[in-house]
PDB file of N, CA and C in Angstrom:
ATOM      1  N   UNK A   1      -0.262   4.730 -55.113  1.00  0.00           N
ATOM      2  CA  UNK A   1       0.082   4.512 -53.718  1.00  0.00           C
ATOM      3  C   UNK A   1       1.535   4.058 -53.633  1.00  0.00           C
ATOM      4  N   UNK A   2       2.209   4.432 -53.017  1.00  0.00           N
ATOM      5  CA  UNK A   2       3.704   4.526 -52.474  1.00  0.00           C
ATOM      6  C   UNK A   2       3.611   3.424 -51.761  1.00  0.00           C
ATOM      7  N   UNK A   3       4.457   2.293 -51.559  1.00  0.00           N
ATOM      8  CA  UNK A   3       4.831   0.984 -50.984  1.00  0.00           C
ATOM      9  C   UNK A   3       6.096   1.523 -50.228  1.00  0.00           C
ATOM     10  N   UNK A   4       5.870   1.267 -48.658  1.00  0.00           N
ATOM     11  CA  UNK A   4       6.514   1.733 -47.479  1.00  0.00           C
ATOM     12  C   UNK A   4       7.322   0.384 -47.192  1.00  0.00           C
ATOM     13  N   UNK A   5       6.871  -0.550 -47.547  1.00  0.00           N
ATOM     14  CA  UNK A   5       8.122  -1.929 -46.999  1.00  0.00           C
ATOM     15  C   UNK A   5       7.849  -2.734 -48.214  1.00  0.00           C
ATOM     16  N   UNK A   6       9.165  -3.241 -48.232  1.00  0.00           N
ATOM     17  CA  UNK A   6       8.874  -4.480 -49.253  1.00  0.00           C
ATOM     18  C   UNK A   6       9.641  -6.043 -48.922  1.00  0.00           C
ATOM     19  N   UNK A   7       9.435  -6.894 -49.418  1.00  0.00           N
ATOM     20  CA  UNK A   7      10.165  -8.532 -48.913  1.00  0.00           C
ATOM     21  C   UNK A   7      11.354  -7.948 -48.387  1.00  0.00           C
ATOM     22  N   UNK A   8      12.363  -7.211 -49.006  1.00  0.00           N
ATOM     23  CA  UNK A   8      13.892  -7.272 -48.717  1.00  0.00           C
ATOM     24  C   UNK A   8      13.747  -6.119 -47.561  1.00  0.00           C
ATOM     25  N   UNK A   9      13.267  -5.158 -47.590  1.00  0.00           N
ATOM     26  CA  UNK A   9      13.290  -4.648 -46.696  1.00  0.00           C
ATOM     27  C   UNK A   9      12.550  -3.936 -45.885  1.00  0.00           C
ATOM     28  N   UNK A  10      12.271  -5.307 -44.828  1.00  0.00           N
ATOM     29  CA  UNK A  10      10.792  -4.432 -44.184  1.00  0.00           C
ATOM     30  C   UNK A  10      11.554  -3.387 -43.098  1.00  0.00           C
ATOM     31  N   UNK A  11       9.667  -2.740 -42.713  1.00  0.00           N
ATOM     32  CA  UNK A  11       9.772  -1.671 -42.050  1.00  0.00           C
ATOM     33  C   UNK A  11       8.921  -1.861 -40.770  1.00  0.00           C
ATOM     34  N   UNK A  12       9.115  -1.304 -39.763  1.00  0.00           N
ATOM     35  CA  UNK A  12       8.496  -2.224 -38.123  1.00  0.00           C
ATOM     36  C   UNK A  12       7.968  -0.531 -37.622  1.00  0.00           C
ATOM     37  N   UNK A  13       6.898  -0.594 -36.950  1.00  0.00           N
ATOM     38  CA  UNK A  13       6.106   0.407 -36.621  1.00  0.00           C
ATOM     39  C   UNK A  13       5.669   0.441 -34.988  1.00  0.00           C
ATOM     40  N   UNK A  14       5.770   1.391 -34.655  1.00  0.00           N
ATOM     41  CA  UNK A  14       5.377   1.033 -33.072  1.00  0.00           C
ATOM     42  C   UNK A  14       4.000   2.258 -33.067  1.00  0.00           C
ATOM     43  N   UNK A  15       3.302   2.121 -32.029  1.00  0.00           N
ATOM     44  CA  UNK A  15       1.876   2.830 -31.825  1.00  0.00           C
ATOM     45  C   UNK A  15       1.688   2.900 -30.521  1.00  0.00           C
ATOM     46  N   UNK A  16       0.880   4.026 -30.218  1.00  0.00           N
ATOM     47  CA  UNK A  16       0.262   3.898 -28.852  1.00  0.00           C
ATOM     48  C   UNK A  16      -1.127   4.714 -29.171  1.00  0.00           C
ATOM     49  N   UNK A  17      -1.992   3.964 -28.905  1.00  0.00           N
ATOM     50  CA  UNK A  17      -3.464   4.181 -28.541  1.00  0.00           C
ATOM     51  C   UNK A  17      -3.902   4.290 -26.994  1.00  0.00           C
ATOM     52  N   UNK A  18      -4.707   5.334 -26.857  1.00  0.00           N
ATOM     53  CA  UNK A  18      -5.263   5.485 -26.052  1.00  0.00           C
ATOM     54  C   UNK A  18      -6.260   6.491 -25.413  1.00  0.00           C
ATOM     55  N   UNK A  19      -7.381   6.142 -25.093  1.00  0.00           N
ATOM     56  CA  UNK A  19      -8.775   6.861 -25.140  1.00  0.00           C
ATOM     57  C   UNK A  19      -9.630   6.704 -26.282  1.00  0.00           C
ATOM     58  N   UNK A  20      -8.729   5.837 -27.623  1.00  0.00           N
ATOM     59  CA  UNK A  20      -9.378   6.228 -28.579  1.00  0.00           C
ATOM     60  C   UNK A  20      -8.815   6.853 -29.293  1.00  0.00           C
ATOM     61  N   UNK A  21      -7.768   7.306 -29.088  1.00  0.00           N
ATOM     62  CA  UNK A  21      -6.674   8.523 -29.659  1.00  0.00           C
ATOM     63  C   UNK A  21      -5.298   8.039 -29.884  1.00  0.00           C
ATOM     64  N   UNK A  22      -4.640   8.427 -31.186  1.00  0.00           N
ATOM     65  CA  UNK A  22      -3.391   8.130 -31.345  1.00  0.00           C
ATOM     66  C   UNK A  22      -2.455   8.630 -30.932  1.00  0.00           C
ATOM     67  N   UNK A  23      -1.813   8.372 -29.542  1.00  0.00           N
ATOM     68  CA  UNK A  23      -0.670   9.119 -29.159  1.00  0.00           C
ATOM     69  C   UNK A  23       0.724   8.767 -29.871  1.00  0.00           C
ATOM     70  N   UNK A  24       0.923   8.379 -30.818  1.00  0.00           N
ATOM     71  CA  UNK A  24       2.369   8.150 -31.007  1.00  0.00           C
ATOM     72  C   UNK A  24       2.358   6.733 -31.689  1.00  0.00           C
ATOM     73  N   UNK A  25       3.172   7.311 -33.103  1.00  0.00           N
ATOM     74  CA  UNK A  25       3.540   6.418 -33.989  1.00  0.00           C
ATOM     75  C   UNK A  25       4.773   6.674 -34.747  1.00  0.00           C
ATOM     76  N   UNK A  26       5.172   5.335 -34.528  1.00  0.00           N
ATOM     77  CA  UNK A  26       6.735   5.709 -35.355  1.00  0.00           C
ATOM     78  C   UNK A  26       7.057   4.804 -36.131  1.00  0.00           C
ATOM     79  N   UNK A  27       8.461   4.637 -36.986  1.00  0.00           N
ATOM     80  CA  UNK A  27       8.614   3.522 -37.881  1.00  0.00           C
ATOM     81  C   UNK A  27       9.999   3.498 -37.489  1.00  0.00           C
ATOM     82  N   UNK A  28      10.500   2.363 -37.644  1.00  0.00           N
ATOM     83  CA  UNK A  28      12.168   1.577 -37.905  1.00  0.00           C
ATOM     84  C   UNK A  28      12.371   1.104 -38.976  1.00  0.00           C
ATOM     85  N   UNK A  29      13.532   0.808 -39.250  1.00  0.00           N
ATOM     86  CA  UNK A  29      14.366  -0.147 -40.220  1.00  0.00           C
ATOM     87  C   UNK A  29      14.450  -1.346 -39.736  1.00  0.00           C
ATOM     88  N   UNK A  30      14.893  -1.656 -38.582  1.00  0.00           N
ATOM     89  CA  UNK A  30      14.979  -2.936 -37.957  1.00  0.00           C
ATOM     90  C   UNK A  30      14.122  -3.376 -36.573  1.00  0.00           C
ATOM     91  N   UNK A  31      13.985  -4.308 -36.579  1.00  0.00           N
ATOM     92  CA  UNK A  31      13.508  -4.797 -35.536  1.00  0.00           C
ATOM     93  C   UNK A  31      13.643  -4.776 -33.640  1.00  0.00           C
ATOM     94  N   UNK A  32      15.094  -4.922 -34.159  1.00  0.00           N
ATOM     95  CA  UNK A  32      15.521  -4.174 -32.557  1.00  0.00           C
ATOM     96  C   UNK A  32      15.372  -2.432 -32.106  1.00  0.00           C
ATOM     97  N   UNK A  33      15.449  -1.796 -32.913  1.00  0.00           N
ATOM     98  CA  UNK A  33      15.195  -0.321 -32.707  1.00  0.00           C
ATOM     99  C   UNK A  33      13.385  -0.524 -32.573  1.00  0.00           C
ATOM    100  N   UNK A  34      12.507  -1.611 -33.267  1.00  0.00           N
ATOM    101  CA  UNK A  34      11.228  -1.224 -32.966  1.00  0.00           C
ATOM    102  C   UNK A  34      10.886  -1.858 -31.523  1.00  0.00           C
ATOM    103  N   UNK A  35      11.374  -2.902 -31.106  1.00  0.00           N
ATOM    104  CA  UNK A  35      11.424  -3.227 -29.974  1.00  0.00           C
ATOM    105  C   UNK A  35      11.967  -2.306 -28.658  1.00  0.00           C
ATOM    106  N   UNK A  36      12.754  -1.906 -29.152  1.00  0.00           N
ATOM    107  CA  UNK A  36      13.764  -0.644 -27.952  1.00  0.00           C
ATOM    108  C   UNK A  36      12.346   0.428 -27.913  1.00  0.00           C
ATOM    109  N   UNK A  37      12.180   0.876 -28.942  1.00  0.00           N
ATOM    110  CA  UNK A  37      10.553   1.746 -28.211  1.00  0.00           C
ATOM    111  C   UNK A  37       9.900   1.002 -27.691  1.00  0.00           C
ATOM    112  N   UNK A  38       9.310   0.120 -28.315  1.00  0.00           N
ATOM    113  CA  UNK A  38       8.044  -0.720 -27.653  1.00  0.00           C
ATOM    114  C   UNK A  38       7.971  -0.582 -26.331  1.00  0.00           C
ATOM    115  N   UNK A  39       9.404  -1.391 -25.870  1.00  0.00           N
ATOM    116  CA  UNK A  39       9.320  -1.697 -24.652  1.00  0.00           C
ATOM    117  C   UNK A  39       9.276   0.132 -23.620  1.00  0.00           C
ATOM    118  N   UNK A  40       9.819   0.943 -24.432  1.00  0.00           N
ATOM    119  CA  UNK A  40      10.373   2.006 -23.901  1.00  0.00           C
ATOM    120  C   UNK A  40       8.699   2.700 -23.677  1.00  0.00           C
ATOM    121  N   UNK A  41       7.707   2.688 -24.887  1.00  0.00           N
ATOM    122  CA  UNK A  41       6.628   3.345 -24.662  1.00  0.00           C
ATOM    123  C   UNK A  41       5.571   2.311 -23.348  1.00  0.00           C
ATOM    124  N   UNK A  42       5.765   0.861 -23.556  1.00  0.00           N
ATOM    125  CA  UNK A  42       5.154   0.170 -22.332  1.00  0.00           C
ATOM    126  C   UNK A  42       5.161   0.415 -20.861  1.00  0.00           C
ATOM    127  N   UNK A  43       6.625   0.785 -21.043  1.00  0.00           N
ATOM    128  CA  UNK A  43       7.316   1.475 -19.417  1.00  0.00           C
ATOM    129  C   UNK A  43       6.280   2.678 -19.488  1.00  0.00           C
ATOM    130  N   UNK A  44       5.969   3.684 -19.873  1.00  0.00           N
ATOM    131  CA  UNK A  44       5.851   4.728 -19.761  1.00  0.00           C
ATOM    132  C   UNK A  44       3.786   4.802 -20.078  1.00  0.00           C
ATOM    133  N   UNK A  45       3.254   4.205 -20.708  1.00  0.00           N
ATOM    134  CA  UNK A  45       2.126   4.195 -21.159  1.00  0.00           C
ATOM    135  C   UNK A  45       1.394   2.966 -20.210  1.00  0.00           C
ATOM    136  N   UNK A  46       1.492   1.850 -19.889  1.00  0.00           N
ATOM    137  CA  UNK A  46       1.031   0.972 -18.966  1.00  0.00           C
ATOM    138  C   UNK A  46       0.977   1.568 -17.696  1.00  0.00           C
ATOM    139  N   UNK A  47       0.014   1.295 -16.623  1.00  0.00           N
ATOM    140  CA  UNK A  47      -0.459   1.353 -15.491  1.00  0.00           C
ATOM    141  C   UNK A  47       0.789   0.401 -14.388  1.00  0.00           C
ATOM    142  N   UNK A  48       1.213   1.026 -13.906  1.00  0.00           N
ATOM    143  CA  UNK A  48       2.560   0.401 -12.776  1.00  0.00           C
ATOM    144  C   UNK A  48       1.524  -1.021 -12.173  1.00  0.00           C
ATOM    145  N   UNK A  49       0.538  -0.738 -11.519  1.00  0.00           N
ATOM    146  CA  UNK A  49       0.069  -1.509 -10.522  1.00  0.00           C
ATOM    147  C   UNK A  49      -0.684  -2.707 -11.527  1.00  0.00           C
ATOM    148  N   UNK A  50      -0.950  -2.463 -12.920  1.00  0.00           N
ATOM    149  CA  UNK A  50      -1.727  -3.965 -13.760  1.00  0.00           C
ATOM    150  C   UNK A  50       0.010  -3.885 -14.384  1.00  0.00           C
ATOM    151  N   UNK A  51       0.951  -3.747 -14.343  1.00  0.00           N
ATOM    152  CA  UNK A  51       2.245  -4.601 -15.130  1.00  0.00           C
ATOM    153  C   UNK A  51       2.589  -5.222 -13.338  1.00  0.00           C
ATOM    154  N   UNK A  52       2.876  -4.830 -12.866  1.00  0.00           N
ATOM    155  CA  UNK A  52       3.062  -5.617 -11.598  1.00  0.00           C
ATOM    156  C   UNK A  52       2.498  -6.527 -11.091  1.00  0.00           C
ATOM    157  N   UNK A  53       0.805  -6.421 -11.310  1.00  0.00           N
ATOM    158  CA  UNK A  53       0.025  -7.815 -11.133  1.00  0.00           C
ATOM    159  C   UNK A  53       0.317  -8.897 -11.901  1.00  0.00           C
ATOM    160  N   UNK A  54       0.773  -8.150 -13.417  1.00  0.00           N
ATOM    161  CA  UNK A  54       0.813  -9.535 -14.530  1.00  0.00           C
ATOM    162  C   UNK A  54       2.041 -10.021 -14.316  1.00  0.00           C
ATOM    163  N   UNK A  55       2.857  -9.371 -13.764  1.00  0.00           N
ATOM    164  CA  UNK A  55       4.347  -9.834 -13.138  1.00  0.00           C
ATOM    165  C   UNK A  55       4.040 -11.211 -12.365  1.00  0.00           C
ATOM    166  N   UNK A  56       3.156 -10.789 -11.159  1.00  0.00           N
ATOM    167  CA  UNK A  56       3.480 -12.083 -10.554  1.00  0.00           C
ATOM    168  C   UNK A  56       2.490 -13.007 -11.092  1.00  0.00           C
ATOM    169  N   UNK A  57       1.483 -12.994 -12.038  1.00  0.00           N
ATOM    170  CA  UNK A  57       0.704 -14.091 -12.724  1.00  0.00           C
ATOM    171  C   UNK A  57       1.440 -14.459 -13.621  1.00  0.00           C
ATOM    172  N   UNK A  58       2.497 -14.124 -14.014  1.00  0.00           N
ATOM    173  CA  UNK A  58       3.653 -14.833 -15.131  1.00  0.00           C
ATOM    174  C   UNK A  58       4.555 -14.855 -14.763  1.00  0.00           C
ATOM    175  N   UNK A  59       5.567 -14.891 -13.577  1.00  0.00           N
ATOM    176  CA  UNK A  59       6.185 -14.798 -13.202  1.00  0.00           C
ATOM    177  C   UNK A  59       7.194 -16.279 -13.169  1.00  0.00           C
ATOM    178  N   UNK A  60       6.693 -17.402 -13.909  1.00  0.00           N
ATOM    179  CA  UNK A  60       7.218 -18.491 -13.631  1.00  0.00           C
ATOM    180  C   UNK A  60       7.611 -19.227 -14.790  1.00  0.00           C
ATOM    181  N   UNK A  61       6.969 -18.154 -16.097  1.00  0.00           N
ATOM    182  CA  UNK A  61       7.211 -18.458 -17.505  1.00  0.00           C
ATOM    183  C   UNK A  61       8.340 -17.936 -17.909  1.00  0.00           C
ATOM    184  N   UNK A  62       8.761 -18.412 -18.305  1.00  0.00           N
ATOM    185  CA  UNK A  62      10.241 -18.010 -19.356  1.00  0.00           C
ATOM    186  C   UNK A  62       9.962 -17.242 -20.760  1.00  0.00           C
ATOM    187  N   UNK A  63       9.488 -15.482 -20.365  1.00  0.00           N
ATOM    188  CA  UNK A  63       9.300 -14.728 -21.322  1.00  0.00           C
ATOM    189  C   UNK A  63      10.272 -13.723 -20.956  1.00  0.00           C
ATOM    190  N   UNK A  64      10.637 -13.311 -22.355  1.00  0.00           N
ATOM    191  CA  UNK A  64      11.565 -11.770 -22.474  1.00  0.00           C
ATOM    192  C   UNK A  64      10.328 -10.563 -22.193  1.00  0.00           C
ATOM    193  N   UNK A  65      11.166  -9.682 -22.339  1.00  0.00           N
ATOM    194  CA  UNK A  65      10.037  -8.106 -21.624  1.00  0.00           C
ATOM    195  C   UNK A  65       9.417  -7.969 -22.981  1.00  0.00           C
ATOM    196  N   UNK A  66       9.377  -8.430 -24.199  1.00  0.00           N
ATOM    197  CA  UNK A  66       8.678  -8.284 -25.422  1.00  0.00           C
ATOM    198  C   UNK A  66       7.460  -8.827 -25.064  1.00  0.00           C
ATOM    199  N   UNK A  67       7.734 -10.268 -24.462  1.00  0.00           N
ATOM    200  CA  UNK A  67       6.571 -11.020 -24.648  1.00  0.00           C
ATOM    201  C   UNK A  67       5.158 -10.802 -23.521  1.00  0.00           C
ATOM    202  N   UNK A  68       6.344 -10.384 -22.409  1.00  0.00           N
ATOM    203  CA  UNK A  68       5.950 -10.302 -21.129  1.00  0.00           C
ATOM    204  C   UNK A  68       4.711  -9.001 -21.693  1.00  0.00           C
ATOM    205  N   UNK A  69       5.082  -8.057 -22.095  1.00  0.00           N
ATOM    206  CA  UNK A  69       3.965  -6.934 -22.172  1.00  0.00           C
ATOM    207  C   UNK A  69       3.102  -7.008 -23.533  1.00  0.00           C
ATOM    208  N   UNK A  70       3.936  -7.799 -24.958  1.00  0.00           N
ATOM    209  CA  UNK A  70       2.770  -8.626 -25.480  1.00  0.00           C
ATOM    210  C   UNK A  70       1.580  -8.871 -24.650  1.00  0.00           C
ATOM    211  N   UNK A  71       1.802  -9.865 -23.601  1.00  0.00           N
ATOM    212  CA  UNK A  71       0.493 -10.774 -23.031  1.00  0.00           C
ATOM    213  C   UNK A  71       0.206  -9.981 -22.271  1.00  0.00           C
ATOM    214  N   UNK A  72       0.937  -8.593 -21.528  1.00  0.00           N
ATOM    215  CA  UNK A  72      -0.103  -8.112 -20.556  1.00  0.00           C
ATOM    216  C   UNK A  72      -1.401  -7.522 -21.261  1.00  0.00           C
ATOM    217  N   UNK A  73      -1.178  -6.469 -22.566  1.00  0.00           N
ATOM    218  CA  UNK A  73      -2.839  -6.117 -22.957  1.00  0.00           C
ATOM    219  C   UNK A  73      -3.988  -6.859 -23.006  1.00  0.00           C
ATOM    220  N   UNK A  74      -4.968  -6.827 -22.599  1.00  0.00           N
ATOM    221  CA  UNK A  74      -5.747  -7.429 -22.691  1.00  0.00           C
ATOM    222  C   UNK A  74      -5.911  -8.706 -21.595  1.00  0.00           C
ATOM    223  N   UNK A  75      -4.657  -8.661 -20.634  1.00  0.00           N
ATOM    224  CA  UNK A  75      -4.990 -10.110 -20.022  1.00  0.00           C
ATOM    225  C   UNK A  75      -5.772  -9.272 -19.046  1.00  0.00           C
ATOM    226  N   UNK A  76      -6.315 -10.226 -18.057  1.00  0.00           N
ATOM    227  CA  UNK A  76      -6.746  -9.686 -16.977  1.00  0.00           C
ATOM    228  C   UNK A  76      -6.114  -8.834 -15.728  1.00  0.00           C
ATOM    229  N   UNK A  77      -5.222  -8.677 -15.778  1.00  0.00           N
ATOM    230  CA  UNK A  77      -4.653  -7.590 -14.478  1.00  0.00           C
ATOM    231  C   UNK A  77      -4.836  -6.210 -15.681  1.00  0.00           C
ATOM    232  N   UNK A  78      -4.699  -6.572 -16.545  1.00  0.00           N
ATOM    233  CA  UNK A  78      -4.436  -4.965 -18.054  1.00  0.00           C
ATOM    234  C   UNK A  78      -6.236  -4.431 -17.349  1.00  0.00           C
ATOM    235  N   UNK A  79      -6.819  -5.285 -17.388  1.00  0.00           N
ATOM    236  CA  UNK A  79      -8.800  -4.723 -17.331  1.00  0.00           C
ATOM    237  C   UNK A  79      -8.766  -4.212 -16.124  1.00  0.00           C
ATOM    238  N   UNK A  80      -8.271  -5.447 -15.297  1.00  0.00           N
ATOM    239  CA  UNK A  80      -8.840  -5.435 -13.293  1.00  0.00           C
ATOM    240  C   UNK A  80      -7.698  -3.904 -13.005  1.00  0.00           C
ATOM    241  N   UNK A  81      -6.849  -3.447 -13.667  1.00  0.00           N
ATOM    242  CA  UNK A  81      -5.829  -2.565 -13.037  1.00  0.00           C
ATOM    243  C   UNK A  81      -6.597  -0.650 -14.312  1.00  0.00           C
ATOM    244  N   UNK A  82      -7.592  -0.861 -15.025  1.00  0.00           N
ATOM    245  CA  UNK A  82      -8.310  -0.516 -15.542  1.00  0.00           C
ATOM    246  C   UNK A  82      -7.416   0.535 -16.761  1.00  0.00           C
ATOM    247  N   UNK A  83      -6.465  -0.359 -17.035  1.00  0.00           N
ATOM    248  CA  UNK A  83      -5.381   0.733 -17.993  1.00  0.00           C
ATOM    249  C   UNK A  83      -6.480   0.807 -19.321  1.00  0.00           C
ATOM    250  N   UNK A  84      -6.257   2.216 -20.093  1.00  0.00           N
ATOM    251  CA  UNK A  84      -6.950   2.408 -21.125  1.00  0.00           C
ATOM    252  C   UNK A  84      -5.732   2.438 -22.258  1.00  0.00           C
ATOM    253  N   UNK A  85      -4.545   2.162 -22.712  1.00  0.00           N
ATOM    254  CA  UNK A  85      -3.181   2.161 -23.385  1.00  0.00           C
ATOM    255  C   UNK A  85      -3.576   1.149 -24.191  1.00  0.00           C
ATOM    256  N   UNK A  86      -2.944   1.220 -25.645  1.00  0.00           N
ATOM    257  CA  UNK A  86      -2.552   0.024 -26.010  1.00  0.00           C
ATOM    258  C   UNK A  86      -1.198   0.197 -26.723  1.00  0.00           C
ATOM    259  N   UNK A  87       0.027  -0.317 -26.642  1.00  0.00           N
ATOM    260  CA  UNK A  87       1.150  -0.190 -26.953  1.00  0.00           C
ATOM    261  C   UNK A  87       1.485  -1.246 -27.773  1.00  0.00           C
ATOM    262  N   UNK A  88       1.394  -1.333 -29.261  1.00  0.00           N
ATOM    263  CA  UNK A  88       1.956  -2.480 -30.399  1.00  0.00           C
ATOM    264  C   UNK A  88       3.006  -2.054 -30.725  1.00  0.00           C
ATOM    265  N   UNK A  89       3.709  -2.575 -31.505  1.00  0.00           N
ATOM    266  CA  UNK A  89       4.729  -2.976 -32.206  1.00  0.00           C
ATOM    267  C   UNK A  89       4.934  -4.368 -33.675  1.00  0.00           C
ATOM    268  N   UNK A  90       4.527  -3.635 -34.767  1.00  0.00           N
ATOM    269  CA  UNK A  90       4.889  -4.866 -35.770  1.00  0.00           C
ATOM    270  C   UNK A  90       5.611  -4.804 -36.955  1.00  0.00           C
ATOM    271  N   UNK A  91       5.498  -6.049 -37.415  1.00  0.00           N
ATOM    272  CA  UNK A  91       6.181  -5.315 -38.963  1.00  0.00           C
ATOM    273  C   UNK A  91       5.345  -5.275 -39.937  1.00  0.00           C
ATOM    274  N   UNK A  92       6.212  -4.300 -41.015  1.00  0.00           N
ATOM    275  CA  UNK A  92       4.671  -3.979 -42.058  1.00  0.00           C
ATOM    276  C   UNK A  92       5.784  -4.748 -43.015  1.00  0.00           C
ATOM    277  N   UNK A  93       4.409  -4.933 -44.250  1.00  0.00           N
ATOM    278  CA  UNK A  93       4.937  -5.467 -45.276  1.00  0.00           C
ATOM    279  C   UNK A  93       4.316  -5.086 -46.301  1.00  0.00           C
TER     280      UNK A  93
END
């Protein structure tokens, strides 16, 4: 088996699930290029009307757009707005 990241130099992966199905997976070198999708596939894969609800239920916390759509999966406007997406981003090691 081939080792894809190691201590010195990891490798960051972004995904999108949905239905059950893998729409899209990719890898980076760095962290900011895996973030620049992330956020880029969230825009595009999340439900407008459950990121807008979780907008104004967090709206008073001091989160970046990483964190902000971190916490939307799974919170409750992600269910009540009935998105089926899941959009990660991590690093492998």
């Amino acid at each position: 088996m081939e080792q894809i990241a190691n201590d010195s130099k990891p490798l960051y992966c972004v995904h999108v699930v949905s239905n059950n199905t893998l729409e899209h997976y990719s890898m980076y070198a760095t962290e900011d290029q895996a973030k620049a999708k992330y956020l880029k596939l969230c825009k595009t894969w999340y439900r407008e009307d459950g990121v807008e609800n979780h907008h104004e239920f967090v709206k008073d916390l001091e989160l970046n757009e990483v964190e902000f759509y971190d916490g939307y999966y799974n919170s409750i406007e992600y269910h009540e707005s009935c998105d089926n997406a899941h959009v990660t981003w991590e690093k492998l090691s």
